[in-house]
Protein backbone atom coordinates (compact mmCIF):
# COMPACT_ATOMS: atom_id res chain seq x y z
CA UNK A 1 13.79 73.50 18.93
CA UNK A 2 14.57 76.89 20.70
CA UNK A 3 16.55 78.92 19.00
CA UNK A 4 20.24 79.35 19.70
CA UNK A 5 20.36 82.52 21.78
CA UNK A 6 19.28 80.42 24.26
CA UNK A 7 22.82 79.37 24.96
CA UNK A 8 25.23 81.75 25.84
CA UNK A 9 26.73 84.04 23.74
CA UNK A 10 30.33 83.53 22.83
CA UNK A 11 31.03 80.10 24.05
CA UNK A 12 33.06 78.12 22.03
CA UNK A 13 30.58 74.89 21.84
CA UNK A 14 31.24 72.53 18.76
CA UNK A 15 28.10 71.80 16.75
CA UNK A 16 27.30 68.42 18.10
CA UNK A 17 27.79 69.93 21.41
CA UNK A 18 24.89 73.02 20.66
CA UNK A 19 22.89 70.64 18.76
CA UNK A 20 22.90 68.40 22.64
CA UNK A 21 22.14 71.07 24.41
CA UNK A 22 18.85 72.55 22.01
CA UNK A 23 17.49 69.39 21.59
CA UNK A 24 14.45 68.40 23.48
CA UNK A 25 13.44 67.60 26.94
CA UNK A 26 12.20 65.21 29.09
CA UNK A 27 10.78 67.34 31.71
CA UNK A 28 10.27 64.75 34.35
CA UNK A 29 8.62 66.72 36.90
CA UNK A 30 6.11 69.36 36.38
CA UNK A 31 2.93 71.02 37.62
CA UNK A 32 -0.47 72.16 35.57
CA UNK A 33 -0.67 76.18 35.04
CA UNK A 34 -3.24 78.49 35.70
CA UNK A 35 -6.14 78.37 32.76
CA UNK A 36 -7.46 81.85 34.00
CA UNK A 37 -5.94 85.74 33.24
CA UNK A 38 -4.38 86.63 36.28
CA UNK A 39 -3.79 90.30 37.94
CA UNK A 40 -0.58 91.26 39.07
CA UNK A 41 -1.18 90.66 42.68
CA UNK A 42 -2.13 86.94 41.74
CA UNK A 43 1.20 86.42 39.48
CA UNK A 44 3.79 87.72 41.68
CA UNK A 45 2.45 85.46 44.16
CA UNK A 46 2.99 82.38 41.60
CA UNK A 47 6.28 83.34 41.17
CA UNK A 48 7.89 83.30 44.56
CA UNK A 49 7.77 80.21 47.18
CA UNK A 50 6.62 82.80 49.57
CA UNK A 51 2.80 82.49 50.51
CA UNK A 52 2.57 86.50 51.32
CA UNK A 53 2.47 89.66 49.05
CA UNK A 54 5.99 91.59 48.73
CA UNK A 55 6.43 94.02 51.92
CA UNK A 56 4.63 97.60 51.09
CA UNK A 57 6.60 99.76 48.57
CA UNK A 58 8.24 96.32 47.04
CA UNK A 59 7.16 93.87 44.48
CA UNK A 60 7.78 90.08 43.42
CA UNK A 61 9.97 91.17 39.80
CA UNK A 62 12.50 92.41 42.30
CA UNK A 63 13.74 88.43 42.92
CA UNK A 64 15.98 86.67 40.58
CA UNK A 65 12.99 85.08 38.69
CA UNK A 66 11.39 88.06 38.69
CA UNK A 67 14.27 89.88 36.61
CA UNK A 68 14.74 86.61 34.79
CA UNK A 69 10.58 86.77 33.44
CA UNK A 70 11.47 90.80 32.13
CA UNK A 71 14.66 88.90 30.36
CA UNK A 72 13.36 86.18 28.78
CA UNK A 73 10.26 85.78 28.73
CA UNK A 74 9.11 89.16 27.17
CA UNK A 75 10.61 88.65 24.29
CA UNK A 76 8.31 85.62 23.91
CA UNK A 77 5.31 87.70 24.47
CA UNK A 78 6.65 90.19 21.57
CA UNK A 79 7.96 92.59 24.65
CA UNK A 80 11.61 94.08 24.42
CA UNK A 81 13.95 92.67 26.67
CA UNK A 82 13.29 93.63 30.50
CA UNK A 83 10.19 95.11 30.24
CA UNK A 84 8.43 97.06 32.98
CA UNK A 85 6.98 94.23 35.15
CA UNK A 86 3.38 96.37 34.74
CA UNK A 87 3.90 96.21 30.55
CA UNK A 88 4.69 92.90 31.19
CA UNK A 89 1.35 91.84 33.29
CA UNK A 90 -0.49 94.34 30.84
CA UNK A 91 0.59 92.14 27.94
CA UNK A 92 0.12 88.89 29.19
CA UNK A 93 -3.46 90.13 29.74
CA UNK A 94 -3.84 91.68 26.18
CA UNK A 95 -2.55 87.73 24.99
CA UNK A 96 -4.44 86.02 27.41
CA UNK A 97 -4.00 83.13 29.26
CA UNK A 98 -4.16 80.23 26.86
CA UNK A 99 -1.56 82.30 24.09
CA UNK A 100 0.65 82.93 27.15
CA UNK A 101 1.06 79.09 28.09
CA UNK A 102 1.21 78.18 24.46
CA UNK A 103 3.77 80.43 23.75
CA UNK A 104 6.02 79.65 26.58
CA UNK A 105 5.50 75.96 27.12
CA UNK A 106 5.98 75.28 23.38
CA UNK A 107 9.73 77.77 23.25
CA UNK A 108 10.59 75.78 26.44
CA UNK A 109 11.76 72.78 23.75
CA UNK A 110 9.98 69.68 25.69
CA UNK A 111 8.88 66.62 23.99
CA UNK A 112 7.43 64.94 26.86
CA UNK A 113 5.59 66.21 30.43
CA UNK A 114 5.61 63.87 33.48
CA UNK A 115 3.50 66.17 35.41
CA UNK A 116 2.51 65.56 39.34
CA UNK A 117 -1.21 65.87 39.75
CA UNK A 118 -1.42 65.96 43.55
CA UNK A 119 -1.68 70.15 43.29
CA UNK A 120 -4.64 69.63 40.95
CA UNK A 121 -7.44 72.00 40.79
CA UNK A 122 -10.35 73.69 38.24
CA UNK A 123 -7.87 76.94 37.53
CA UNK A 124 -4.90 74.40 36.88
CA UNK A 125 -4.58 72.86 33.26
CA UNK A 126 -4.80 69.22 33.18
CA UNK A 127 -1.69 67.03 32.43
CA UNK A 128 -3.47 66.46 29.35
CA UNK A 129 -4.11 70.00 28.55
CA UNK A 130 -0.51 71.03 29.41
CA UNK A 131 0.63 68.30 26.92
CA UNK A 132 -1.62 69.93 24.45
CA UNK A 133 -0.45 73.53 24.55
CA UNK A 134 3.11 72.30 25.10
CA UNK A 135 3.09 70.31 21.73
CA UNK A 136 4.40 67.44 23.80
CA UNK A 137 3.13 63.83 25.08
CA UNK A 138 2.19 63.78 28.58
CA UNK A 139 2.13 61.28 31.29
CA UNK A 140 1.42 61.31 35.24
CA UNK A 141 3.18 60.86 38.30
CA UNK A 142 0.79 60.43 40.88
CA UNK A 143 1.15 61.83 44.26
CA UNK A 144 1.15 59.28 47.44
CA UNK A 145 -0.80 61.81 50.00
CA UNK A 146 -3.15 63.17 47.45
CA UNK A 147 -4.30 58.96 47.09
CA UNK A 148 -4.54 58.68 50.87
CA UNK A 149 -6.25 62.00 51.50
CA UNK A 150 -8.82 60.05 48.96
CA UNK A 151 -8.89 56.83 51.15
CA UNK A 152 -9.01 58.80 54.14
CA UNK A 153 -12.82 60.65 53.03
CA UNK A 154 -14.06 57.16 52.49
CA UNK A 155 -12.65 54.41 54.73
CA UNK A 156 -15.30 53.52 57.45
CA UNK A 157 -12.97 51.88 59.84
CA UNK A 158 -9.81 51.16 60.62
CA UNK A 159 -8.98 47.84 58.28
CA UNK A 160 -11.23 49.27 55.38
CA UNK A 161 -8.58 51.88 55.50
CA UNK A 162 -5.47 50.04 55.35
CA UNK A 163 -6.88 47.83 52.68
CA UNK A 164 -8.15 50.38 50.28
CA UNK A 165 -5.13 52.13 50.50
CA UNK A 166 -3.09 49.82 48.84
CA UNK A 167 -5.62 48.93 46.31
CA UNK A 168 -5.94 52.36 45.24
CA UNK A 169 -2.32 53.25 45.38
CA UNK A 170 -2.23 49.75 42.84
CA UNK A 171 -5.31 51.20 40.49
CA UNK A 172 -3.57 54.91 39.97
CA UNK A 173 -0.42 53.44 39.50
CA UNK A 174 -1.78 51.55 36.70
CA UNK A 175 -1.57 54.78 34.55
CA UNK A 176 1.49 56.39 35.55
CA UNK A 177 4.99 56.86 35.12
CA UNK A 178 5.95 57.32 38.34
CA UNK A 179 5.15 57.75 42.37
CA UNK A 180 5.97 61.12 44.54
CA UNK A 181 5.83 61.54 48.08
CA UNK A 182 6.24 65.07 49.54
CA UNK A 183 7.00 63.94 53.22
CA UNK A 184 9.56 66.50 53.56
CA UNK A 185 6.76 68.55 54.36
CA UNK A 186 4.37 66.30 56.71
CA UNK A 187 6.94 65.25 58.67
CA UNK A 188 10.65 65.86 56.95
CA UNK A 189 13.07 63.35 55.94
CA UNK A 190 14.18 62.77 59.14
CA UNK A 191 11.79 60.18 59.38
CA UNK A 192 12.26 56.43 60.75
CA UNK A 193 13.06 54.04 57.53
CA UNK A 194 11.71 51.02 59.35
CA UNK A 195 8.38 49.07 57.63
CA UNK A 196 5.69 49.94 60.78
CA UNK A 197 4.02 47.12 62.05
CA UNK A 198 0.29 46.14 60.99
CA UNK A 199 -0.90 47.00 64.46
CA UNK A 200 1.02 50.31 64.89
CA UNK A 201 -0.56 50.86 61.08
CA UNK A 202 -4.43 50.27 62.39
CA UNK A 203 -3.67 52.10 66.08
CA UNK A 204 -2.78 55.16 64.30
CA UNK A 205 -5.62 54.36 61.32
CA UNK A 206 -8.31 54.51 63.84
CA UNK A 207 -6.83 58.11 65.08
CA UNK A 208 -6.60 59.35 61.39
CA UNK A 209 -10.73 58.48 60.94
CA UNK A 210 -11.63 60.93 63.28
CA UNK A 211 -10.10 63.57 61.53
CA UNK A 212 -9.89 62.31 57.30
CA UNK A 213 -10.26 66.08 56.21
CA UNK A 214 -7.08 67.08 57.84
CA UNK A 215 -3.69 66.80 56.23
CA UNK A 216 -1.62 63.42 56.99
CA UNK A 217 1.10 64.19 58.93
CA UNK A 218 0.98 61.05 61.38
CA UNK A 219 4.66 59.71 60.77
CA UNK A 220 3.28 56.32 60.83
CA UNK A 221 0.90 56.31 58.32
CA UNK A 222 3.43 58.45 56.62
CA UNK A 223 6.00 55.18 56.49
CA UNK A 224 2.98 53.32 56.01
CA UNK A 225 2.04 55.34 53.01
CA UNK A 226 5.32 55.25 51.59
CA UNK A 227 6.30 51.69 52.02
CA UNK A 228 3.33 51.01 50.30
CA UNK A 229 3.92 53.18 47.45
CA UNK A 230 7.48 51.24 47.08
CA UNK A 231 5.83 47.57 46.84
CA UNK A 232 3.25 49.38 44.12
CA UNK A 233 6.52 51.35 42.82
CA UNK A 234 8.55 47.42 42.64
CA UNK A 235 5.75 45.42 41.14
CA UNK A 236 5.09 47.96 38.25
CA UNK A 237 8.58 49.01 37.82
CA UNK A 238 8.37 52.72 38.96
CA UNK A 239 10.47 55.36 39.98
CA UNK A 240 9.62 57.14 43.60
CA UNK A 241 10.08 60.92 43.44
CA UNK A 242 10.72 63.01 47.03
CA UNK A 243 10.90 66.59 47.38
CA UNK A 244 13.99 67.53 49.00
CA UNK A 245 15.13 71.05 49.66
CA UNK A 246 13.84 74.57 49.06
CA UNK A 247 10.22 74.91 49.11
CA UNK A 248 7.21 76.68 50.37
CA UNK A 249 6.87 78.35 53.99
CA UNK A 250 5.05 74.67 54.87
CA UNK A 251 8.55 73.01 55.14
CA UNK A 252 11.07 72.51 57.71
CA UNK A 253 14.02 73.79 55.48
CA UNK A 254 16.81 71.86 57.96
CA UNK A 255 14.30 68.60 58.07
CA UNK A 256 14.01 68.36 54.03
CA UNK A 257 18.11 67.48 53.76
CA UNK A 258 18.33 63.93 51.52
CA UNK A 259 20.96 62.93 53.24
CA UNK A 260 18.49 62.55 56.43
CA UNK A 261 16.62 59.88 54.83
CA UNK A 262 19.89 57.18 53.88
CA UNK A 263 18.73 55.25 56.17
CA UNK A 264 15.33 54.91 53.98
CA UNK A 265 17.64 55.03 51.03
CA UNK A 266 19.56 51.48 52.08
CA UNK A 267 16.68 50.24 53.38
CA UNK A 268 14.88 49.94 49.97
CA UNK A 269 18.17 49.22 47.67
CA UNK A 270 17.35 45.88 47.33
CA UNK A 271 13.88 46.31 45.61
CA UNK A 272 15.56 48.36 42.66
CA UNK A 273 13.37 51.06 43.02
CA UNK A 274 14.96 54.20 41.44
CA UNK A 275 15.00 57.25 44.05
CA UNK A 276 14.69 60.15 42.63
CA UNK A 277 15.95 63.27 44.37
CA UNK A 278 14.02 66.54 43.86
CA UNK A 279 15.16 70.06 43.70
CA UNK A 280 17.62 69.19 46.35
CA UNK A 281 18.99 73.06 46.86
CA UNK A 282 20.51 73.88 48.74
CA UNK A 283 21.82 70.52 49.75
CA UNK A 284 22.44 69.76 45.75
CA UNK A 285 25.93 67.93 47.33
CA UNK A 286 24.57 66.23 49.83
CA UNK A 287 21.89 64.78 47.13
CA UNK A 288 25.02 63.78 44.39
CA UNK A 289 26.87 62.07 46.97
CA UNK A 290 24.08 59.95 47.40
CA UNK A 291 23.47 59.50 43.96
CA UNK A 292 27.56 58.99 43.35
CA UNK A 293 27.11 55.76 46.24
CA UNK A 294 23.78 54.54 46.16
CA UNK A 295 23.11 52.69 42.31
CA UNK A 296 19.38 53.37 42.57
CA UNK A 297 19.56 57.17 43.61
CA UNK A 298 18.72 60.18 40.96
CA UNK A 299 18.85 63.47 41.31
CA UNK A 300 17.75 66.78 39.54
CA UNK A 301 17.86 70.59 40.34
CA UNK A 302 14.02 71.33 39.65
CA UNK A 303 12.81 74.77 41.03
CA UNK A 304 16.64 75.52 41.90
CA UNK A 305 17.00 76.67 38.12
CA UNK A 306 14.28 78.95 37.92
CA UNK A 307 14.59 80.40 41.69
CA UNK A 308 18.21 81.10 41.39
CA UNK A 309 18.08 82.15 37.93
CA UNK A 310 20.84 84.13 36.67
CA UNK A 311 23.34 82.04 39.18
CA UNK A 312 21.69 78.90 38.43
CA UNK A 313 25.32 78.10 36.24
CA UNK A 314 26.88 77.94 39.51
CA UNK A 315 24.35 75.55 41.07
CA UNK A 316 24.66 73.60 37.83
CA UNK A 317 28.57 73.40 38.14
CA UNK A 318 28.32 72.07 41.55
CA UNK A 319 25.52 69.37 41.06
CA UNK A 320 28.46 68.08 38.46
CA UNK A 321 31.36 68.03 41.12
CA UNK A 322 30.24 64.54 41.90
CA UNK A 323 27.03 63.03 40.28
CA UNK A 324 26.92 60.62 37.78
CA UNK A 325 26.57 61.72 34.47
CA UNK A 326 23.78 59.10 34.05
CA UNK A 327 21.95 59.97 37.51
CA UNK A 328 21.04 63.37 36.68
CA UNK A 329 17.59 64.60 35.01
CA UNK A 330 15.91 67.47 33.84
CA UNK A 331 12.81 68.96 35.30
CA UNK A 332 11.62 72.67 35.53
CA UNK A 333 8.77 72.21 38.28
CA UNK A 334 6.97 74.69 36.41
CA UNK A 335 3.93 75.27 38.53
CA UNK A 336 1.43 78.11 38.20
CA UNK A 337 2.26 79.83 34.97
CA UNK A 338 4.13 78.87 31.95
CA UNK A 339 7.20 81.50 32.21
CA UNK A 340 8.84 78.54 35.20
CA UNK A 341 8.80 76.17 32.15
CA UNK A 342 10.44 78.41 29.87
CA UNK A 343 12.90 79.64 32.44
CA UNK A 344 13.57 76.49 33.63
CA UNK A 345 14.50 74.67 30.87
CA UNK A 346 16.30 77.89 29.67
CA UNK A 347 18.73 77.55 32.73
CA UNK A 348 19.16 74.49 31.79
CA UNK A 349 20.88 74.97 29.44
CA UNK A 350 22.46 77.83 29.62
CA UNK A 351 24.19 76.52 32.87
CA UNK A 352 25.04 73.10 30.99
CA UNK A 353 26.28 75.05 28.00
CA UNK A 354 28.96 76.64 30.48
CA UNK A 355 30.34 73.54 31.88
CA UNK A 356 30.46 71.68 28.98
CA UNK A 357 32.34 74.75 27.02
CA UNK A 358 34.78 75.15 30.14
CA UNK A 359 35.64 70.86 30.41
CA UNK A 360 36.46 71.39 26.47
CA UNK A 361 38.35 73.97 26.51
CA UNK A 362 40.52 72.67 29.66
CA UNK A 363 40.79 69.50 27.76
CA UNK A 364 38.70 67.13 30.27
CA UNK A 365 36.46 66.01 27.57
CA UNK A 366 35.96 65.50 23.88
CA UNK A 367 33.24 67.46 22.11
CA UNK A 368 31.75 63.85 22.00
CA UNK A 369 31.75 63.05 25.32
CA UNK A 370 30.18 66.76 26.08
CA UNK A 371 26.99 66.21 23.50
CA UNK A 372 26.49 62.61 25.01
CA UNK A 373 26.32 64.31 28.56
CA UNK A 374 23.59 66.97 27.09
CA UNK A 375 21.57 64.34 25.75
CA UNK A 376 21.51 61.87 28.78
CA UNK A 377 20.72 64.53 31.25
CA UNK A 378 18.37 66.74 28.84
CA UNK A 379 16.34 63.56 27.86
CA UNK A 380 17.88 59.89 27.84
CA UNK A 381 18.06 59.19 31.55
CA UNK A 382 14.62 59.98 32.10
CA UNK A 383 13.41 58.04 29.22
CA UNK A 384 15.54 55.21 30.63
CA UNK A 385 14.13 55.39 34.25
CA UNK A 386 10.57 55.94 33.36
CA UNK A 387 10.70 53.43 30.73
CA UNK A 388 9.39 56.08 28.08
């Protein structure tokens, strides 16, 4: 359990209430971390969504996240508080990578990864490994385009394709929790929510052949892929995750709205299969009104937390305006190095702690009805959609 400076200090939180809010996580979407020491040109790029070095003269630290890492996670790594970002690099190479993750996946507080493979490579840890250093259980969610960037390398023609895809969308979702797509960035959510047609499907399979190495961004195969990846998603009783909002230079900010995709979102409400919103900031509303209307929509903050830091409470305030208490998750989308799982699930709760000290003191809710909150959103709605 982290300890309780974690939460803010001051706030008048009853026991059961603190006890909520430090128990453990569910962290239902995650990435590996580097297994390799890294220089301080190579971290400051893993902490920023930006895919180029800091302008001359600047650095990384100076970013919300950056000042967050001196904060809280030096002390982890037996620094003082806000640490010179070049003591702080210095130490994490004195520790070395595999104390580093240890350290700060295990004071993170999570009992159980669900950790998205489709960034997978040698210098990332396995979602085994992570589960291992973490002191947690670990469990997949397997990517949709990573599986057809597979099929695409193989297929020899244009029917071989369209039938291995499915089949080996059905085999890896034999061992997972749970789908994701990430067609925000191939195309953006924009896209049209109608099943394509089997000979739209092969037109545009034949064009995709002649080119498998490149990424998929054909918005047919696209629906194709993810239509597909709902009928595997229905007949094994899995959630679908999508990437919605803030993200990496690759996206279409404007195009990666959830709202864009209701069309999608009604089209597959009669299959059952949760939805499940990711990230969503800066359109955190737009993504709990859906989840406030639609009974198979979820939603979480992800990245938001550890990107906006110190005024993640405020993000966290607003994601509660409107979503249901059991449609929010947790995740920290900790990608890269271990200090975005400690800081994510730190402001976690620290931002929950707030709200659910100002509701009881303004008489909105019962100590009781605060710690049940903590514990569905920290851990009990995840367990609940990915049958955990």
């Amino acid at each position: 359990m982290p300890p309780a400076d974690d939460l803010p200090a001051g706030l008048p939180l009853p026991d059961p209430v603190r006890e909520a809010l430090l128990a453990p996580l569910v962290d239902h979407h995650c990435h590996g971390v580097r297994r390799d020491d890294l220089g301080r040109a190579a971290f400051e790029l893993m902490i920023t969504e930006s895919a180029w070095p800091a302008p001359p003269g600047t650095t990384h630290f100076d970013t919300p996240i950056g000042a967050a890492i001196r904060r809280w996670c030096a002390p982890v790594l037996d620094l003082d508080p806000h640490a010179p970002a070049a003591v702080y690099v210095s130490r994490r190479a004195e520790l070395g990578a595999v104390e580093v993750n240890r350290r700060l996946l295990r004071r993170a507080g999570v009992v159980a990864f669900l950790v998205d493979t489709g960034l997978n490579t040698p210098e990332l840890l396995s979602a085994a490994e992570l589960g291992r250093l973490g002191g947690a259980a670990a469990d997949e969610i397997v990517r949709l385009e990573r599986v057809e960037q597979e099929v695409a390398g193989s297929a020899t023609a244009a029917v071989d394709y369209v039938d291995s895809l499915a089949a080996a969308l059905a085999a890896r979702a034999a061992r997972a929790v749970g789908l994701k797509t990430v067609v925000a960035y191939r195309h953006g959510l924009d896209f049209d929510p109608a099943r394509p047609s089997r000979g739209a499907v092969l037109a545009a399979a034949g064009r995709r052949l002649t080119e498998p190495g490149e990424r998929l961004s054909d918005p047919v195969l696209l629906r194709h892929l993810l239509w597909n990846g709902m009928d595997v998603a229905r007949d094994r009783s899995l959630p679908v995750q999508f990437h919605c909002g803030y993200g990496d230079p690759d996206l279409d900010l404007h195009r990666a709205d959830p709202a864009r995709m209701t069309g999608f979102i009604r089209a597959v409400q009669p299959s059952g299969v949760p939805v499940v919103l990711l990230h969503c900031y800066p359109f955190h509303r737009q993504a709990a009104y859906l989840a406030s209307v639609y009974p198979h929509v979820y939603v979480d903050l992800g990245l938001a937390l550890t990107h906006t830091a110190a005024g993640s409470a405020a993000v966290v305030e607003e994601m509660l305006e409107l979503v249901p208490f059991h449609k929010q998750l947790f995740s920290s989308d900790c990608y890269g190095v271990a200090e975005t799982c400690h800081l994510g699930a730190l402001y976690f709760r620290r931002g929950l702690a707030r709200a659910l000290a100002a509701r009881i003191a303004e008489g909105e809710w019962t100590a009781a009805d605060a710690a049940r909150v903590a514990h569905m959103i920290g851990a009990g709605n995840a367990r609940r959609v990915y049958r955990l």
